[in-house]
Protein backbone atom coordinates (compact mmCIF):
# COMPACT_ATOMS: atom_id res chain seq x y z
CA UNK A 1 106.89 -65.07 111.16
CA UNK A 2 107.27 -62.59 114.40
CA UNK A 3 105.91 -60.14 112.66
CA UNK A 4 103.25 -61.39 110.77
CA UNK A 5 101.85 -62.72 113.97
CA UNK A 6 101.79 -59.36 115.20
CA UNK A 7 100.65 -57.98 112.06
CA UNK A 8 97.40 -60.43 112.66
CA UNK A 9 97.16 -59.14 116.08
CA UNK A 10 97.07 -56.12 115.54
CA UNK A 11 94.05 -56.51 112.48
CA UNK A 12 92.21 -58.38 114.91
CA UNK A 13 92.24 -55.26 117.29
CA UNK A 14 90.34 -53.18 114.85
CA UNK A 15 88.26 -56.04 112.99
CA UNK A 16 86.88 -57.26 116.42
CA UNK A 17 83.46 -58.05 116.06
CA UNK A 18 82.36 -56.25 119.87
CA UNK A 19 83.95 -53.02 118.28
CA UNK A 20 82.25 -52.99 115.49
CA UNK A 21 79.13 -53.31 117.15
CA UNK A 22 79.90 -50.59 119.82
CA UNK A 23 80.87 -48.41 117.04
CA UNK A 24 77.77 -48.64 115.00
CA UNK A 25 75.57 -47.82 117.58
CA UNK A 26 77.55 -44.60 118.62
CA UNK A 27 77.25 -43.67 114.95
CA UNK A 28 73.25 -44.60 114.26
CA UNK A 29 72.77 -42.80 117.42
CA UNK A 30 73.81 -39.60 116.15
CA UNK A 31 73.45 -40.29 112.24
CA UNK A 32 69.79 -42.05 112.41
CA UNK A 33 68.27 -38.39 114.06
CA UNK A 34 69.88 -36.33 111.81
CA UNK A 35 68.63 -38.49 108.67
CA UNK A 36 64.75 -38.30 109.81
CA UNK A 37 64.78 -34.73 110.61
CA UNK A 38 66.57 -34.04 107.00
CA UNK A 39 63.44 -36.63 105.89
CA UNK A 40 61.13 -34.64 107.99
CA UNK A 41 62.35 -31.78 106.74
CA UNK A 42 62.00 -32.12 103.18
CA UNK A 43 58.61 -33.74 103.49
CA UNK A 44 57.22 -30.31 105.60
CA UNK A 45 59.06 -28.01 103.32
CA UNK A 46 58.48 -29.24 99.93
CA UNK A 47 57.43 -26.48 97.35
CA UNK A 48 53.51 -26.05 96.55
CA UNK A 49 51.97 -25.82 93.51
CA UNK A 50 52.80 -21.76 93.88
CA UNK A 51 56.48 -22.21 92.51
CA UNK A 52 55.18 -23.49 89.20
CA UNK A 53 53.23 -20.77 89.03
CA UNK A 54 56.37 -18.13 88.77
CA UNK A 55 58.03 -17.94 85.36
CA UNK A 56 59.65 -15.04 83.56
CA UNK A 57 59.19 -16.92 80.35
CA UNK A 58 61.79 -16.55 77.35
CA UNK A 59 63.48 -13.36 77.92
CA UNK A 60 64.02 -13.16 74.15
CA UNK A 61 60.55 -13.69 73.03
CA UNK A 62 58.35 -11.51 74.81
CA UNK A 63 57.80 -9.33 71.23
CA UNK A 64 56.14 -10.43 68.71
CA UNK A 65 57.95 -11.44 65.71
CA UNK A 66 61.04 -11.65 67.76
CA UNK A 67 63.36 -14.89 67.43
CA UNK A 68 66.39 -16.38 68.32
CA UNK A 69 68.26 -18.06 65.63
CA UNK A 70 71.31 -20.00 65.27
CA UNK A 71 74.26 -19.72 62.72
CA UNK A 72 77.19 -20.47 61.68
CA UNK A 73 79.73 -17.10 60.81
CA UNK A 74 80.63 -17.17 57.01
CA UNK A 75 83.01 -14.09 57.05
CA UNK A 76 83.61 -10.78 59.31
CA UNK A 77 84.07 -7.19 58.23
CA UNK A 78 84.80 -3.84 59.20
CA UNK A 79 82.07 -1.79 57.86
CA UNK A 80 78.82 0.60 58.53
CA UNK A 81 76.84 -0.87 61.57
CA UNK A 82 73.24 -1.17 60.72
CA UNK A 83 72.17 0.45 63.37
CA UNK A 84 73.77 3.84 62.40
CA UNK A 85 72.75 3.32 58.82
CA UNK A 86 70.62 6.44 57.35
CA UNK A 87 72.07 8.89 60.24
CA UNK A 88 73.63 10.99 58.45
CA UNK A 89 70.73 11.68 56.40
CA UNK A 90 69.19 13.52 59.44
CA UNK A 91 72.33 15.32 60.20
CA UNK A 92 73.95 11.80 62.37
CA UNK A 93 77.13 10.32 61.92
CA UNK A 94 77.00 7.18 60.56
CA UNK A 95 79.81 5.13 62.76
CA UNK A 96 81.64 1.79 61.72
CA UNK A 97 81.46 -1.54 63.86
CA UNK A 98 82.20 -5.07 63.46
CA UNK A 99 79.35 -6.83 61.78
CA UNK A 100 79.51 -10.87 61.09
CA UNK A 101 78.18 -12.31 58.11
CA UNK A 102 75.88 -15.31 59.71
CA UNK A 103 74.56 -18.47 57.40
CA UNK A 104 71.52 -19.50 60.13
CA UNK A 105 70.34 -22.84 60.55
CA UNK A 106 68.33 -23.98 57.75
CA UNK A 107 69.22 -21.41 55.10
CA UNK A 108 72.32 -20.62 52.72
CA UNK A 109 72.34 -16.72 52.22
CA UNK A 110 73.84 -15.17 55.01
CA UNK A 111 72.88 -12.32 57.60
CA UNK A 112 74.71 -9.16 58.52
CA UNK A 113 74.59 -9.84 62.88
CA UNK A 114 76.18 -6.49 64.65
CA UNK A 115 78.50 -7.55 67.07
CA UNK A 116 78.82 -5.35 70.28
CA UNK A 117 82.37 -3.93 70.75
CA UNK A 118 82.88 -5.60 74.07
CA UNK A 119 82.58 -8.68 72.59
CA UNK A 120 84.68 -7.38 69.62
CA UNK A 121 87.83 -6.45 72.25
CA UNK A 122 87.01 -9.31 74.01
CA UNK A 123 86.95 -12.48 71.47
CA UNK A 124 86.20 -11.06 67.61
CA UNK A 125 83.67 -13.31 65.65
CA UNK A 126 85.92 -15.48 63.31
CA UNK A 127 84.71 -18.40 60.33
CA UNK A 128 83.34 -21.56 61.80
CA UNK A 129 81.96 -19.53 65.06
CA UNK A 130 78.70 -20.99 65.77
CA UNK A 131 76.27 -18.08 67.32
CA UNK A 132 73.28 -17.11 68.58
CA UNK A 133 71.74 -13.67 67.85
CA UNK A 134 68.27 -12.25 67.99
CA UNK A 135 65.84 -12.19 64.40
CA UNK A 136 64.48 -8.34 64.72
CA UNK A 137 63.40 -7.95 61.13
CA UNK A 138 59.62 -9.09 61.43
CA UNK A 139 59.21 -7.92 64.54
CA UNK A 140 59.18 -3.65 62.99
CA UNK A 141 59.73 -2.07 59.97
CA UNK A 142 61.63 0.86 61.37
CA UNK A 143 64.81 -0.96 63.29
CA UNK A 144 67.73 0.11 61.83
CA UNK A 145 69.58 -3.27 63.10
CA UNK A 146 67.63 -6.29 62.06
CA UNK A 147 70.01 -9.10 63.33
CA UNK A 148 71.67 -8.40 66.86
CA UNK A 149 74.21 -10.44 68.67
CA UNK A 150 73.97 -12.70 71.37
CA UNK A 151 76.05 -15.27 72.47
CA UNK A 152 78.40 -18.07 71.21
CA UNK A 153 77.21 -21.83 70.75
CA UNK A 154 79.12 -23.26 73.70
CA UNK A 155 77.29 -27.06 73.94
CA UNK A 156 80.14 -28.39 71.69
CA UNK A 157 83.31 -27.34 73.85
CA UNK A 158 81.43 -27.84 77.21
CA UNK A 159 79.99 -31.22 76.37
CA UNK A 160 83.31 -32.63 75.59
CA UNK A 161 84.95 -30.92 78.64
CA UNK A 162 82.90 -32.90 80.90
CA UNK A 163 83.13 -36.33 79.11
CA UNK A 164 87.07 -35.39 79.45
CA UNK A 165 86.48 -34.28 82.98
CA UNK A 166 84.62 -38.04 83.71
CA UNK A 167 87.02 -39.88 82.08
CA UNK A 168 89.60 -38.98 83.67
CA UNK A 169 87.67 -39.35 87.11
CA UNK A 170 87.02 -42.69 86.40
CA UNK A 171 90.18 -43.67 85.20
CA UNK A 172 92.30 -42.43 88.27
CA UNK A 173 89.75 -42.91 90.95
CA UNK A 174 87.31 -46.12 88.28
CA UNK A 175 83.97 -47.42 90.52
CA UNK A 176 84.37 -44.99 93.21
CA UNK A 177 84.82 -42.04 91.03
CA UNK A 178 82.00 -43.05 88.70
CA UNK A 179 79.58 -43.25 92.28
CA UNK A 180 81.15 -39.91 93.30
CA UNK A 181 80.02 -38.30 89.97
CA UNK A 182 76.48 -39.61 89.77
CA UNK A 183 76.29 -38.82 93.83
CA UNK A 184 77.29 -34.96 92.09
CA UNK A 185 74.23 -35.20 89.30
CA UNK A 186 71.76 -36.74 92.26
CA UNK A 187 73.10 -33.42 94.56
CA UNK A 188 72.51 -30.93 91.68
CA UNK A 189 68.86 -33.05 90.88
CA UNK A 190 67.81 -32.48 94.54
CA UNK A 191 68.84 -28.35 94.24
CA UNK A 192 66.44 -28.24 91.08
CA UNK A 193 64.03 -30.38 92.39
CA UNK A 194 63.84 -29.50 96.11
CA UNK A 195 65.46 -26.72 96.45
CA UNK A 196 65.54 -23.97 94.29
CA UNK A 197 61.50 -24.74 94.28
CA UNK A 198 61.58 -24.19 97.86
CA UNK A 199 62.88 -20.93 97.98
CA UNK A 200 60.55 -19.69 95.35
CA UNK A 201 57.91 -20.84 97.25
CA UNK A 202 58.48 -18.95 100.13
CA UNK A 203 60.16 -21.55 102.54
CA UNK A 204 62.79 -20.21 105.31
CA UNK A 205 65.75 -20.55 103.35
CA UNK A 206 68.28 -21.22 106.30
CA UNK A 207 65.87 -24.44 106.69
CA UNK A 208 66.17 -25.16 103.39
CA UNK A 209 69.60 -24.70 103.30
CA UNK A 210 70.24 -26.83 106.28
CA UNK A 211 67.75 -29.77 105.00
CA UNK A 212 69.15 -29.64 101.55
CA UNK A 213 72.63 -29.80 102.40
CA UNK A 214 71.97 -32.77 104.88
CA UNK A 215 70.48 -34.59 102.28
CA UNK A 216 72.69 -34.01 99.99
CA UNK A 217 75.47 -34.78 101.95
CA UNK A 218 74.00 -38.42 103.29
CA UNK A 219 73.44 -39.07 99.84
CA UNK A 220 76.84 -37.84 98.12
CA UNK A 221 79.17 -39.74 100.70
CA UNK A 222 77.72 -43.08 101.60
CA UNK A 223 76.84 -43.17 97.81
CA UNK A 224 80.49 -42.33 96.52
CA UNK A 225 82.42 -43.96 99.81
CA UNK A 226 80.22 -46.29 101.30
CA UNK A 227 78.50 -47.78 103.99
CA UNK A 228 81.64 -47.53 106.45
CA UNK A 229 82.32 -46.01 109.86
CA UNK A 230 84.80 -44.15 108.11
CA UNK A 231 82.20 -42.12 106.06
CA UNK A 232 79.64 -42.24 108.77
CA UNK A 233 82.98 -40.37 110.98
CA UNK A 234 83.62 -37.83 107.88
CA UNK A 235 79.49 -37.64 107.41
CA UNK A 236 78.84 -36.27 111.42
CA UNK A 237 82.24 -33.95 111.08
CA UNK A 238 80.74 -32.12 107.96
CA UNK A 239 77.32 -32.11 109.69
CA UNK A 240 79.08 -30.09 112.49
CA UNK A 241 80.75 -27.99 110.36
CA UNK A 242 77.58 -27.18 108.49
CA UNK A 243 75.80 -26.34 111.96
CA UNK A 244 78.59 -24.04 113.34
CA UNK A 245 78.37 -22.36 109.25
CA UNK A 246 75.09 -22.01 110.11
CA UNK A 247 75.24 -20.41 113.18
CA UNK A 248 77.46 -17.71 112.22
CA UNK A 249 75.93 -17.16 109.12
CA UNK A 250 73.20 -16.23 110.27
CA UNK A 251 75.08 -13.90 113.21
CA UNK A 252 76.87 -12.50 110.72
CA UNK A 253 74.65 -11.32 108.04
CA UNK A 254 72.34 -9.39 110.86
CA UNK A 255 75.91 -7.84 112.10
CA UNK A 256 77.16 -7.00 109.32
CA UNK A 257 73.45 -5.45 107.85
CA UNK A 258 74.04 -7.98 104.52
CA UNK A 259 71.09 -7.29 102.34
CA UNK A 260 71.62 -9.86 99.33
CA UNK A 261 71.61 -6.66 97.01
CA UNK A 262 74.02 -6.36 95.21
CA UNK A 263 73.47 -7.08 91.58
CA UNK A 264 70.87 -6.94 89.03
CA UNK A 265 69.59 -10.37 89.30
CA UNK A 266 68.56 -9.52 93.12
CA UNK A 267 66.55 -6.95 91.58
CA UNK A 268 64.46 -9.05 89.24
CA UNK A 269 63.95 -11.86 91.55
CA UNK A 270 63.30 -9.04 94.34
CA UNK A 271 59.78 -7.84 91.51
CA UNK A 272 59.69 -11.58 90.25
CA UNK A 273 59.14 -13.23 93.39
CA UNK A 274 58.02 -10.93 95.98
CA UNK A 275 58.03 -13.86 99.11
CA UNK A 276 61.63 -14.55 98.50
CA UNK A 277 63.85 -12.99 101.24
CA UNK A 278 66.91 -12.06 99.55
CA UNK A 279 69.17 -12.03 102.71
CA UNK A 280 67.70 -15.45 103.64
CA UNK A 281 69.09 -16.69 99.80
CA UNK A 282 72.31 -15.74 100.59
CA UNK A 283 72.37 -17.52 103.29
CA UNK A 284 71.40 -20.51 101.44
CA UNK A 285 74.14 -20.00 99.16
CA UNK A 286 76.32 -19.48 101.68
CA UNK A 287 75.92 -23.08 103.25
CA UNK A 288 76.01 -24.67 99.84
CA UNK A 289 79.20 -23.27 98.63
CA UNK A 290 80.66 -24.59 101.54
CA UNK A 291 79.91 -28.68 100.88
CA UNK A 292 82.90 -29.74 98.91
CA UNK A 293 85.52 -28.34 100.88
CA UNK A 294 83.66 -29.18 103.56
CA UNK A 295 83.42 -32.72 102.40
CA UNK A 296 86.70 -32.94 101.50
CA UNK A 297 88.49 -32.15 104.70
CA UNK A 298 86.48 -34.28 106.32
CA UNK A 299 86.73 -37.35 104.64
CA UNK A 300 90.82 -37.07 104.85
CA UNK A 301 90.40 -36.12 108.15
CA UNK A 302 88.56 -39.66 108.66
CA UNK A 303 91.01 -41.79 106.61
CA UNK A 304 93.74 -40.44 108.20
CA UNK A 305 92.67 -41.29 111.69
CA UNK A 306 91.94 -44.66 109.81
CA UNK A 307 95.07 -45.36 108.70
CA UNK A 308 96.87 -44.22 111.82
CA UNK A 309 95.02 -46.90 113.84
CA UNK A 310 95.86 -49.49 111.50
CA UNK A 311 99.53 -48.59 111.78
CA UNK A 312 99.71 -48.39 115.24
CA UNK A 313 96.19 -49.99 116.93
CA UNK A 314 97.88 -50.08 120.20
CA UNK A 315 98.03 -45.85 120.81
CA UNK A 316 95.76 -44.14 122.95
CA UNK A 317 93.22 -42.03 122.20
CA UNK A 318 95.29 -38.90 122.68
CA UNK A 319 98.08 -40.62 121.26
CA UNK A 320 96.41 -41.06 118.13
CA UNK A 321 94.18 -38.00 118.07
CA UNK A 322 97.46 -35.69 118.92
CA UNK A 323 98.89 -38.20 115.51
CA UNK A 324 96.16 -36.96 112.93
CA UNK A 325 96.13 -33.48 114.23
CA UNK A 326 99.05 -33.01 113.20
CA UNK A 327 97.65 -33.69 109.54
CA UNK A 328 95.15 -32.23 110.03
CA UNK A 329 97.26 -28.46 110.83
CA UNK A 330 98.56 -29.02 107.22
CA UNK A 331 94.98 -29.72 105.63
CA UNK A 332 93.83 -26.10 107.71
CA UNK A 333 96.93 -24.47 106.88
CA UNK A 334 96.28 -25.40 102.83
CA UNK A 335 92.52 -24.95 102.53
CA UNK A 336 92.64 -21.73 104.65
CA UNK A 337 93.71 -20.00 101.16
CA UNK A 338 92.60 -22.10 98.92
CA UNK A 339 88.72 -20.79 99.98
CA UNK A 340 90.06 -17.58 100.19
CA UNK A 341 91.86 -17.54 96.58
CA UNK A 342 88.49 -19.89 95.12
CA UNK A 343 86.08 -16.87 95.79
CA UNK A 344 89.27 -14.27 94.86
CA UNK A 345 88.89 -15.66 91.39
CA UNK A 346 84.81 -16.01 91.58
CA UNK A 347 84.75 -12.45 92.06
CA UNK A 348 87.93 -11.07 90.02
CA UNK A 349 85.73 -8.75 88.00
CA UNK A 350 84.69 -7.40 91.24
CA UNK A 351 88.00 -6.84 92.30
CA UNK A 352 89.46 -5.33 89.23
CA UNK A 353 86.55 -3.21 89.36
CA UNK A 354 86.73 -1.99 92.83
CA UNK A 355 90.53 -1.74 92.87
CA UNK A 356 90.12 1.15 90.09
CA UNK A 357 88.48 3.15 92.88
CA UNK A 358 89.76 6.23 94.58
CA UNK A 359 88.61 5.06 98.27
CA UNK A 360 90.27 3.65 101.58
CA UNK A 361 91.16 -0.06 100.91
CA UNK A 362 88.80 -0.79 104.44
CA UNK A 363 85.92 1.11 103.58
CA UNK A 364 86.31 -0.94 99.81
CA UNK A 365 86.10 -4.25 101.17
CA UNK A 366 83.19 -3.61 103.75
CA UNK A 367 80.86 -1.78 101.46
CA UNK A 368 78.38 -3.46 99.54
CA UNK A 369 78.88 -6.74 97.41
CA UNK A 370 82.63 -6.91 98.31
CA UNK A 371 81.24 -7.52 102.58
CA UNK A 372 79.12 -10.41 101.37
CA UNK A 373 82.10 -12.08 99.48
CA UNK A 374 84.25 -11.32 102.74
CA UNK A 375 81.67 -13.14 105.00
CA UNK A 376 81.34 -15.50 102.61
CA UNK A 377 85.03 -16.69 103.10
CA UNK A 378 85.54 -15.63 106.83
CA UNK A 379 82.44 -17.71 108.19
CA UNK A 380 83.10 -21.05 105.76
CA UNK A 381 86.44 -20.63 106.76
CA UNK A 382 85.81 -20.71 110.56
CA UNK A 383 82.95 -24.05 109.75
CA UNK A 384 86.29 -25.61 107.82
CA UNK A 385 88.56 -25.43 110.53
CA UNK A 386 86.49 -26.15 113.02
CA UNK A 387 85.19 -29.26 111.27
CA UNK A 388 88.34 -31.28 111.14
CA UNK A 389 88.93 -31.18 114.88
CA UNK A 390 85.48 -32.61 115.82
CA UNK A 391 86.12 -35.15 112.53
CA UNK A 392 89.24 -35.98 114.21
CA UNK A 393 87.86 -36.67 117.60
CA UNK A 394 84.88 -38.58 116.25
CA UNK A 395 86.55 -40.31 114.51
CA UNK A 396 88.91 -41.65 117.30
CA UNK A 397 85.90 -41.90 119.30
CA UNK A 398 84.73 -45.23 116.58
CA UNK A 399 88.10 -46.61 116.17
CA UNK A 400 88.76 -47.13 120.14
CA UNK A 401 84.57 -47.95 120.12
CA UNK A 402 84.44 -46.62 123.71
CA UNK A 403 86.66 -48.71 125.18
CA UNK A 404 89.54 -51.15 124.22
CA UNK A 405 88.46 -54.87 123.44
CA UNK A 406 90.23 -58.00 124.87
CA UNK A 407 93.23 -59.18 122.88
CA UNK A 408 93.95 -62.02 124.99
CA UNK A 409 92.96 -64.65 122.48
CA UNK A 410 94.68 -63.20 118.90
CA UNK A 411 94.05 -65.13 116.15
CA UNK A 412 97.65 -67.54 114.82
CA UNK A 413 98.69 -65.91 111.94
CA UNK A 414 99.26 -68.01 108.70
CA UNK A 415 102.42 -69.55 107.74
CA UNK A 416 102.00 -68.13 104.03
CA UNK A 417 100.42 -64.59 104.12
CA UNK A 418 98.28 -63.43 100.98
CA UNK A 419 98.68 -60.58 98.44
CA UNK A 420 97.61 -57.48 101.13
CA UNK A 421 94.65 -55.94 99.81
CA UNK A 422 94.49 -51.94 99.62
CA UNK A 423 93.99 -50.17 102.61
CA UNK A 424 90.34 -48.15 101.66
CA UNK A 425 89.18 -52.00 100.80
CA UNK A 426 90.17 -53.73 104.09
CA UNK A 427 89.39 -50.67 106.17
CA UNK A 428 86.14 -50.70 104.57
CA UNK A 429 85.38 -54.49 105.45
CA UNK A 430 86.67 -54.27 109.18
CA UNK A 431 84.38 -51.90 110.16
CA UNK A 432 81.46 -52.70 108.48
């Protein structure tokens, strides 16, 4: 009985109702600017009519009497490739290649499709591979290789990786999971919408950036988690962290003379779409990648500051702050690599590539596209760790609610207590 009195005591401390108030207007007076300037933002910077206007159409059907069939691989030999057919005629070499006999959609004799010997070392074209490849024949009289590979059908294998990949979301973490996955299809709906539009368009893209991920952000969490001081607390740390990402981001590109080109597609976008700054887009991506981790340190940061006040309501401020900084050094000390090892894998051809080089390992990994992956993980590195310190404080800020309330009149504790409920559910309802 002793201690369930003081068990109601002490859930009286945090449910009181002068707290909660206190606490929700700390929070809507930091979380209410940020939301209209995000609204403000997207309103000013919405794309014009301009970014419909850009298009570089179907990159397979720009000749006439070009198509791009699908098909399903009846058989695969070793034999003359098409395209060397006739050479030795003219004094050539006629030279032997892996060539796939297709059935295509819609018809029953099958195709000879030349496959291209990466693709051959790589995966080899076996029965049953569904394919795409490219319909030359109509198109001239005089190509040697009327049916060229493409790609593989992958709609099959992906589609039921992601119904796998929900299930098993919603089965471990059900209603919350299912909210966190459509809160991930609203995010990506806002990029296409909003975003990627934007930057076509000519916007600033660190504005768009920072307006995106805000909105994105607001939307994700409070959809997924809640209307709770404990996501509003997780909600201003990643906003920090995305401001202090920011802020070097931008240092750091002008310091370290990042260009955004380093690959073909910056190239054709760079002719495409002659308004989009290609330094500013990395930028943008920069501050993207960064959300989930972001949003993931946070919100433990937040529960466990949370969870320590329920255990112990009576602590201090530092007392408890000190308490989930000390989980908080284990979150840094894990994410530090796993950011560092995420982009490591990202950009493994680049390494492999790079690594075959006969140069200085420092002058390797500050030339070119090999700096930008660098910055990429030293700056969202610096926004992580840096965010779960300010979450942390924050987040101690709501829970003491600027001061502590009177507990001079605790509520009597029953003489039967009920079935606790989980600790994200009452959490959840004492500080709403």
């Amino acid at each position: 009985m002793g201690g369930s009195h003081a068990h109601a005591s002490e859930v009286q401390i945090l449910a009181d109702p002068r707290r909660r108030r206190r606490s929700h207007l700390v929070l809507a007076a930091l979380l209410v600017p940020a939301a209209l300037a995000a609204i403000i933002g997207t309103f000013l910077l919405w794309p014009g009519p301009a970014a419909d206007r850009v298009s570089l159409g179907d990159p397979y059907g720009v000749a006439s009497g070009v198509a791009l069939e699908t098909g399903t691989v009846e058989r695969t030999a070793t034999e003359t490739c098409p395209s060397s057919k006739g050479l030795s005629e003219v004094g050539g070499r006629e030279l032997d290649c892996q060539v796939s006999y297709v059935i295509p959609r819609g018809s029953r004799a099958a195709v000879p499709v030349e496959v291209p010997p990466e693709t051959v070392a790589s995966r080899p074209l076996q029965p049953g591979d569904q394919i795409r490849f490219l319909d030359l024949h109509q198109a001239s009289t005089a190509i040697a290789a009327p049916y060229v590979f493409v790609d593989f059908v992958r709609t099959v294998p992906l589609l039921l990786l992601a119904v796998a990949y929900a299930f098993v979301v919603c089965l471990v973490a059900r209603w919350r999971g299912f909210r966190a996955l459509l809160g991930l299809a609203g995010g990506f709906a806002f990029i296409g919408y909003f975003m990627l539009p934007a930057l076509v368009d000519g916007r600033p893209p660190l504005l768009v950036a920072l307006v995106s991920a805000t909105v994105i952000m607001f939307g994700a969490l409070y959809f997924a988690h809640g209307f709770s001081a404990r996501t509003s607390t997780a909600l201003l740390g990643t906003l920090f962290g995305l401001a202090v990402t920011a802020l070097l981001a931008v240092w750091a590109s002008d310091a370290a003379y990042l260009t955004g080109v380093g690959d073909e597609s910056s190239y054709t976008l760079s002719t495409t779409v002659p308004d989009l700054s290609l330094s500013g887009l990395l930028l943008c991506g920069l501050l993207i990648a960064g959300l989930g981790v972001l949003n993931d340190v946070t919100i433990t940061q937040s529960s466990a500051v949370w969870e320590l006040a329920e255990l112990a309501p009576h602590s201090s401020a530092r007392e408890l702050f000190t308490s989930a900084m000390r989980i908080g050094r284990d979150h840094i000390a894990s994410t530090v690599y796993t950011i560092a090892f995420a982009y490591a894998g990202a950009a493994l051809p680049v390494l492999v590539l790079v690594s075959l080089y006969d140069r200085p390992l420092l002058d390797t990994f500050t030339s070119g596209q090999m700096a930008e992956e660098v910055v990429h993980i030293l700056v969202g590195s610096i926004g992580l760790v840096l965010a779960i310190p300010a979450t942390t404080a924050v987040a101690v800020a709501v829970v003491k609610a600027v001061g502590r309330p009177d507990t001079a009149r605790p509520t009597p504790a029953p003489a039967v207590r009920e079935p606790r409920r989980s600790t994200q559910d009452a959490n959840d309802s004492h500080l709403l």
